[in-house]
Protein backbone atom coordinates (compact mmCIF):
# COMPACT_ATOMS: atom_id res chain seq x y z
CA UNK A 1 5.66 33.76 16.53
CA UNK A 2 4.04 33.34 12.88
CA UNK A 3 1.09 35.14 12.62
CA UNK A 4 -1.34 33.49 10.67
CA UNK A 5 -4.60 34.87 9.19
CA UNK A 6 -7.71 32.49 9.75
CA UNK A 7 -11.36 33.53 8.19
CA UNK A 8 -13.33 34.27 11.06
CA UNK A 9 -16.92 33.76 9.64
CA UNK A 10 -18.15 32.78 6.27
CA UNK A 11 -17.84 29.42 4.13
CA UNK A 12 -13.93 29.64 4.36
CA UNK A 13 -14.09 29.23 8.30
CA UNK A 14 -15.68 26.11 9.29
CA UNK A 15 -12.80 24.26 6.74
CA UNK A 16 -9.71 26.01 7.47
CA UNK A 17 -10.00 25.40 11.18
CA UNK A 18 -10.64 22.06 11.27
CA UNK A 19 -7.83 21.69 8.16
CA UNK A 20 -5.33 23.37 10.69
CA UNK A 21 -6.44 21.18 13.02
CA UNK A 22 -6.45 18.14 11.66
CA UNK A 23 -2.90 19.60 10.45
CA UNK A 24 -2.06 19.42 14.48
CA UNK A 25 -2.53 22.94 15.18
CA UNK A 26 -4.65 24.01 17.79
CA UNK A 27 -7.12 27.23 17.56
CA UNK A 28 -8.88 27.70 20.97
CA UNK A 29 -10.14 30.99 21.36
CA UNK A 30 -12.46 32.48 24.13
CA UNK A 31 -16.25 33.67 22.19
CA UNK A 32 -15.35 35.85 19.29
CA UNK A 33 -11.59 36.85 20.02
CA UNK A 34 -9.63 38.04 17.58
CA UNK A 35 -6.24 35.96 18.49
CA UNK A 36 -5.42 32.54 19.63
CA UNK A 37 -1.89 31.30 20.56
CA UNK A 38 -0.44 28.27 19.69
CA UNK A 39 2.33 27.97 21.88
CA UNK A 40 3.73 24.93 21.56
CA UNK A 41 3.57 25.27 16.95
CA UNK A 42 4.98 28.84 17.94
CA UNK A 43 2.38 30.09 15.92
CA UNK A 44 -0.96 33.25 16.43
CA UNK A 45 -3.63 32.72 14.63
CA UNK A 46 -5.74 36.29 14.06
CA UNK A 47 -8.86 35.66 12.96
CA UNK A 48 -9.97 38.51 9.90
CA UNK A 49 -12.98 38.44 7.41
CA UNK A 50 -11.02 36.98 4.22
CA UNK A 51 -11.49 39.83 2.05
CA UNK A 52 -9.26 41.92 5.09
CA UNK A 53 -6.68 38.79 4.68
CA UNK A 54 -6.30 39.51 1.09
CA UNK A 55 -6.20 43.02 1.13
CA UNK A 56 -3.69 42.63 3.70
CA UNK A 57 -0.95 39.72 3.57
CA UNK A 58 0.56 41.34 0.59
CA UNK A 59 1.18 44.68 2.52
CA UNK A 60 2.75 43.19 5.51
CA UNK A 61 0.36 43.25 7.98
CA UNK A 62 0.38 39.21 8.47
CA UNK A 63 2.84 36.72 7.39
CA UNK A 64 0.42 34.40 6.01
CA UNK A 65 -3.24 34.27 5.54
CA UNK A 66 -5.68 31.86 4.36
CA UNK A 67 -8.09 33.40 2.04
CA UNK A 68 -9.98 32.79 -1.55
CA UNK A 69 -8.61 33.36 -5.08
CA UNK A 70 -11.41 35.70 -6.06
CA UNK A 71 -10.95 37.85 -3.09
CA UNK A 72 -6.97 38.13 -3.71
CA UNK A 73 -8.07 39.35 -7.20
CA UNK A 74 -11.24 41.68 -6.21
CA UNK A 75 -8.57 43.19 -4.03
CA UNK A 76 -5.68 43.54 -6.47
CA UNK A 77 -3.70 42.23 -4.27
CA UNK A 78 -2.88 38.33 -6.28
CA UNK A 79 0.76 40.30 -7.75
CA UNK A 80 1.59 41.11 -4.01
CA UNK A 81 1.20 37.71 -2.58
CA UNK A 82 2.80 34.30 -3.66
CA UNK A 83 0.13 31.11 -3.73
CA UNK A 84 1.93 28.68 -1.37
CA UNK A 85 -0.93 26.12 -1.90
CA UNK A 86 -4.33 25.10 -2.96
CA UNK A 87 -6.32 23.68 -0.38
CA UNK A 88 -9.13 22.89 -2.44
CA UNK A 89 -12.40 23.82 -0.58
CA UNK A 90 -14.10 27.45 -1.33
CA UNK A 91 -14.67 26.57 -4.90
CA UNK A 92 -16.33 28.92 -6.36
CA UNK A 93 -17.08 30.73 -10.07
CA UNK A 94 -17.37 34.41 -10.93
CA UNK A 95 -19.56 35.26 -13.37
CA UNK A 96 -21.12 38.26 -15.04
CA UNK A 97 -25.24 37.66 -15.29
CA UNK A 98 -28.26 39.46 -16.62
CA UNK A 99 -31.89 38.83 -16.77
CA UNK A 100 -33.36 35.68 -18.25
CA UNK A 101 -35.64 37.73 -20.33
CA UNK A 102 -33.63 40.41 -21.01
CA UNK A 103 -31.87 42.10 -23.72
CA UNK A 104 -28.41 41.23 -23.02
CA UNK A 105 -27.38 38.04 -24.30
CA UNK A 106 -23.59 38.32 -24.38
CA UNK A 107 -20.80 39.91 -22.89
CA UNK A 108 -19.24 42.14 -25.08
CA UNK A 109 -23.28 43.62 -25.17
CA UNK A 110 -22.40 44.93 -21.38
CA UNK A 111 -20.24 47.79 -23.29
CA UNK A 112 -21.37 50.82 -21.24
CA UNK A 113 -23.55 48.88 -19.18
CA UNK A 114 -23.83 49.55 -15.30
CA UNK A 115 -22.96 46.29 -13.17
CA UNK A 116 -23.46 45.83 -10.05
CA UNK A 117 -20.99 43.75 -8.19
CA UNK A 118 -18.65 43.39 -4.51
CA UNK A 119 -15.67 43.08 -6.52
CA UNK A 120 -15.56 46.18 -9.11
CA UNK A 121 -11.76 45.96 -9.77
CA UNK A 122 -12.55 42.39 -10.89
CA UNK A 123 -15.35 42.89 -13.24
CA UNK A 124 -13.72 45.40 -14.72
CA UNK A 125 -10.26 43.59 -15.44
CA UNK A 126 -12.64 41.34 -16.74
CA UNK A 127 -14.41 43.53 -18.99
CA UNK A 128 -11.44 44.82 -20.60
CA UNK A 129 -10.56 41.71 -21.43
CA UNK A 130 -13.32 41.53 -23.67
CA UNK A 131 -12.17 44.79 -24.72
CA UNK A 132 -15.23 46.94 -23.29
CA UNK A 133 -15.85 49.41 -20.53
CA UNK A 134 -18.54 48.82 -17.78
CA UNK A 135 -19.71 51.44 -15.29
CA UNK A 136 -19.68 49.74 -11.54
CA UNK A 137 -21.94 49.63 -8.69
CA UNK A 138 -20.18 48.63 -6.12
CA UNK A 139 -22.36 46.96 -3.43
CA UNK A 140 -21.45 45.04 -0.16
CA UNK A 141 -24.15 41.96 -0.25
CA UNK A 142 -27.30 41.44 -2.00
CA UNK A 143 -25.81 41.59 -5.71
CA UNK A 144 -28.66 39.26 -7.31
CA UNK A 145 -31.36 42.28 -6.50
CA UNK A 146 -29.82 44.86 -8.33
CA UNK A 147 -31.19 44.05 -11.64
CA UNK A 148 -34.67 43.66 -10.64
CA UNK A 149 -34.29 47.11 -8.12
CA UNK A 150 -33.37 48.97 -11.64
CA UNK A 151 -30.08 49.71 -10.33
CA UNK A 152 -28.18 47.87 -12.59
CA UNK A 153 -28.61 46.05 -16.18
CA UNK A 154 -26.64 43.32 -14.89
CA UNK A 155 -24.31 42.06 -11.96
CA UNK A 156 -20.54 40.34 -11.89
CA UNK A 157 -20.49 38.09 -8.76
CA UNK A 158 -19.65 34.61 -6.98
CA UNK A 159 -21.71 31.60 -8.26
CA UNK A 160 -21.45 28.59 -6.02
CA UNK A 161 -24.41 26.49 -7.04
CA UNK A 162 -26.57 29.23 -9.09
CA UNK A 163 -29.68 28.89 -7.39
CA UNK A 164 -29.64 32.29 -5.67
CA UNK A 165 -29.25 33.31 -9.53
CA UNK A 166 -31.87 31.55 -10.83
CA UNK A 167 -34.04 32.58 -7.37
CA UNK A 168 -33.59 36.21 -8.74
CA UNK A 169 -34.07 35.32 -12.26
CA UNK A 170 -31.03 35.81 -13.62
CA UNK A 171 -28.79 33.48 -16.11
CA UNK A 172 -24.82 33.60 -16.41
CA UNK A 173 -23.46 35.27 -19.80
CA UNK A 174 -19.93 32.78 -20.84
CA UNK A 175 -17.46 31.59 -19.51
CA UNK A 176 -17.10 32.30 -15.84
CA UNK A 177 -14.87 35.25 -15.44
CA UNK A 178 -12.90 33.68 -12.85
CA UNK A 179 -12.47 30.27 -10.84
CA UNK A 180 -11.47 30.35 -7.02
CA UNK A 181 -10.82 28.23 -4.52
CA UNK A 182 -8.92 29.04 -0.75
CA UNK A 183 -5.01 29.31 -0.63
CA UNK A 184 -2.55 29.82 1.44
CA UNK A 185 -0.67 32.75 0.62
CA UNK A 186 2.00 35.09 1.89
CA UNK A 187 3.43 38.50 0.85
CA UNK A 188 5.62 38.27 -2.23
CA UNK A 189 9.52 38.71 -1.70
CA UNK A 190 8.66 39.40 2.03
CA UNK A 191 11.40 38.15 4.00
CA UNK A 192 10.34 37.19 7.31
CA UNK A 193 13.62 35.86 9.21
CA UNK A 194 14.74 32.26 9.68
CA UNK A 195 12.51 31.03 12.79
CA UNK A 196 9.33 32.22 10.75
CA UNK A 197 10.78 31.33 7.34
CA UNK A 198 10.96 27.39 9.39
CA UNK A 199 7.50 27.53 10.55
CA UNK A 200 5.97 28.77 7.11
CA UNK A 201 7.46 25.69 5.64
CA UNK A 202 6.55 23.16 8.44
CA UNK A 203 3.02 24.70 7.93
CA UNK A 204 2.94 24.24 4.22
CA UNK A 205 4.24 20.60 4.72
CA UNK A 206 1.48 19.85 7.70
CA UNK A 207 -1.56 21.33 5.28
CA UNK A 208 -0.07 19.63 2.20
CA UNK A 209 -0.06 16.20 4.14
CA UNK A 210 -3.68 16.26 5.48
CA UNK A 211 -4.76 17.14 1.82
CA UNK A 212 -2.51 14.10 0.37
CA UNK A 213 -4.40 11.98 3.19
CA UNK A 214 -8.10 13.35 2.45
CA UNK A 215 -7.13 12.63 -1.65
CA UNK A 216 -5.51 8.63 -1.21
CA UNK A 217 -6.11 5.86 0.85
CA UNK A 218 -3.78 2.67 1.07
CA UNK A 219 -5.02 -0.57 -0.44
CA UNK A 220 -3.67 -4.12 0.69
CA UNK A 221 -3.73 -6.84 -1.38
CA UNK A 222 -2.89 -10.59 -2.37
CA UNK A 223 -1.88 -11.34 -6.11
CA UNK A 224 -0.60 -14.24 -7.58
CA UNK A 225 2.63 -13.97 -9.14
CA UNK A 226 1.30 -14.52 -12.62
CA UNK A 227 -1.06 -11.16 -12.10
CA UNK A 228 1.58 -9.19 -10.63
CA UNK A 229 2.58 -7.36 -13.60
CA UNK A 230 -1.27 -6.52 -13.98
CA UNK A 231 -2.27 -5.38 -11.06
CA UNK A 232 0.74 -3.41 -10.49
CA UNK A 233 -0.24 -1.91 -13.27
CA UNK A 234 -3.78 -0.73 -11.97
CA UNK A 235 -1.95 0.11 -8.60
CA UNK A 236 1.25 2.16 -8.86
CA UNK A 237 1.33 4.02 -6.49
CA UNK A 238 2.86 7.54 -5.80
CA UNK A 239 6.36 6.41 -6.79
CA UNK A 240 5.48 2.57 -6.81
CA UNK A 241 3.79 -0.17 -4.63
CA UNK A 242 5.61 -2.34 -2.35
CA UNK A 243 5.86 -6.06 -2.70
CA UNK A 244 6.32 -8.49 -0.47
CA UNK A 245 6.71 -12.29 -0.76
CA UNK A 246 3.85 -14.46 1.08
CA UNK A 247 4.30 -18.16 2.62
CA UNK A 248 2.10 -19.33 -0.04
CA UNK A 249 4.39 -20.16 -2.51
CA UNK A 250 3.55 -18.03 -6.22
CA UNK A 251 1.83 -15.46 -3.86
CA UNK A 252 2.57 -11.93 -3.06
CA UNK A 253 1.15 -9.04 -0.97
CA UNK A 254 0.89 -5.64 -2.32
CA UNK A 255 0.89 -2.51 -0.78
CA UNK A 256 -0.14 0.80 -2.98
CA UNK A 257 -1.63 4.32 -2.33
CA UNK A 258 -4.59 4.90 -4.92
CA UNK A 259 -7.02 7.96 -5.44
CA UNK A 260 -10.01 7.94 -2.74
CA UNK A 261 -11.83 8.69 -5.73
CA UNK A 262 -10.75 5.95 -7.78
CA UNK A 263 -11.62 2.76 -4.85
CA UNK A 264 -14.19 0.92 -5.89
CA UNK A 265 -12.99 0.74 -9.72
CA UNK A 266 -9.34 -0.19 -8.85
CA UNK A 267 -10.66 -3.23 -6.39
CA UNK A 268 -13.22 -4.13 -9.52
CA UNK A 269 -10.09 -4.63 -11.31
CA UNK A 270 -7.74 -6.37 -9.51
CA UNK A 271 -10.67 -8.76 -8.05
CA UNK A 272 -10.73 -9.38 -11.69
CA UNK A 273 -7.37 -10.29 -12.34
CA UNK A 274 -7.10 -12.60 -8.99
CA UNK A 275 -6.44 -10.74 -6.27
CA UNK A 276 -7.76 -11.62 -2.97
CA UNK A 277 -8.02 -10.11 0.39
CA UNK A 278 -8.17 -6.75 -0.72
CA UNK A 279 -7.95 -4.03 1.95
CA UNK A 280 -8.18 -0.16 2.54
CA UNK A 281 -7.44 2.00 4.90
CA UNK A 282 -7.84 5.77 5.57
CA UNK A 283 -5.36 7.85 6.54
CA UNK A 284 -5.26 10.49 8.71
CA UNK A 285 -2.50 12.47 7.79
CA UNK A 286 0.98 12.16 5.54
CA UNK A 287 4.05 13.19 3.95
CA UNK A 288 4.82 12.15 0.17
């Protein structure tokens, strides 16, 4: 079986399992166990905090893992593990920070500086970057305190929204040190025999399709022939639209993918160019 890391708590949980499955996996568990069996996708899902999955598909331990960007790096583990994809929830910034008052106003002023931080290996790749040395604190939660506590002159840690930052009165220094989101990964060069090597790839192309689906939705509609060239034009497609010929003679219909995002724009357009009868539909799931 392919045994496949899942968060088991945390903001990375609630959308990798219903990503898997929506992907047609299924993960029923019994209250808080550790493994469920997919039997009939041959695959075990062990469910890990996501810092454990990161610190761990690169050694072997798992075949692949589902975990966040920062916590591959925090771990030192990124060079160990190959990004199969981008699944793009878990966004997230890392960021050093210091006091809004205070008299640090930019990095390279964090020279000697203690920081506190969860991901020390991090902020200091990060700091030598900027060619200066920090001196660490390393704690497990509550990084936004520090500063205030005294045991710290500023902190390196994940900004979602910044209001637990600006709760503790703090304010980011630059650019954000980092930018994560969750990934699939598994362990670099690992080799992991042709019935696994299968399902890794039919589990890529599953995730990859539900994403494509979430991201486009097909549009329908009518165009008369001398707007064809126009419309096609606001609707290509992923490789291009299909066209077929109505009874209505000069008439055709048009079928194209287009960008969720991009839906009420494109039918703006076309209804301005003369097409009628214009229709979308979500999709549930795909392979482009």
């Amino acid at each position: 079986m392919l045994r496949v890391a899942v968060p088991n708590k945390g903001s990375l949980h609630g959308p990798t399992t219903q990503l898997l499955e929506e992907a047609g996996y299924r993960l029923h568990r019994e209250h808080r166990a550790l493994f469920a069996e997919d039997r009939g996708n041959n695959v075990r899902f062990i469910f890990w905090r996501a810092s454990d999955i990161a610190r761990n598909v690169g050694a072997g331990v798992l075949d692949v893992g589902i975990t966040g960007q920062d916590l591959l790096a925090g771990a030192g583990t990124a060079e160990s593990t190959t990004e199969l994809l981008r699944l793009g929830f878990g966004s997230s910034r890392f960021y050093f920070a210091v006091a809004n008052d205070g008299p640090i106003t930019s990095v390279p002023e964090l020279d000697g500086k203690r920081v506190a931080t969860s991901f020390p290996k991090l902020a200091e790749q990060a700091a030598a970057r900027h060619g200066i040395r920090i001196e660490p604190v390393e704690l497990d939660g509550a990084v936004e305190t520090a500063v205030e506590l005294g045991l710290a002159d500023a902190i390196a840690d994940v900004v979602e929204t910044g209001s637990s930052l600006r709760a503790a009165g703090l304010t980011t220094l630059g650019e954000p040190i980092l930018r994560s989101q969750a990934v699939l990964v598994r362990g670099a060069g690992a080799s992991l025999g042709e019935e696994r090597e299968h399902a890794v790839e039919v589990l890529g192309q599953r995730l990859r399709g539900v994403l494509d689906a979430r991201s486009y939705v097909v549009m329908d509609y009518n165009c008369p022939d001398s707007a064809l060239e126009t419309a096609t034009a606001i609707t290509p497609g992923k490789e291009s639209p299909t066209i077929s010929s109505l009874t209505e003679p000069g008439w055709v219909a048009v079928r194209a993918m287009v960008p969720r995002a991009d839906v009420q724009d494109v039918m703006d357009k076309l209804a301005e160019v003369g097409a009628t009868e214009i229709l979308v539909t979500r999709l549930e799931a795909c392979r482009l």
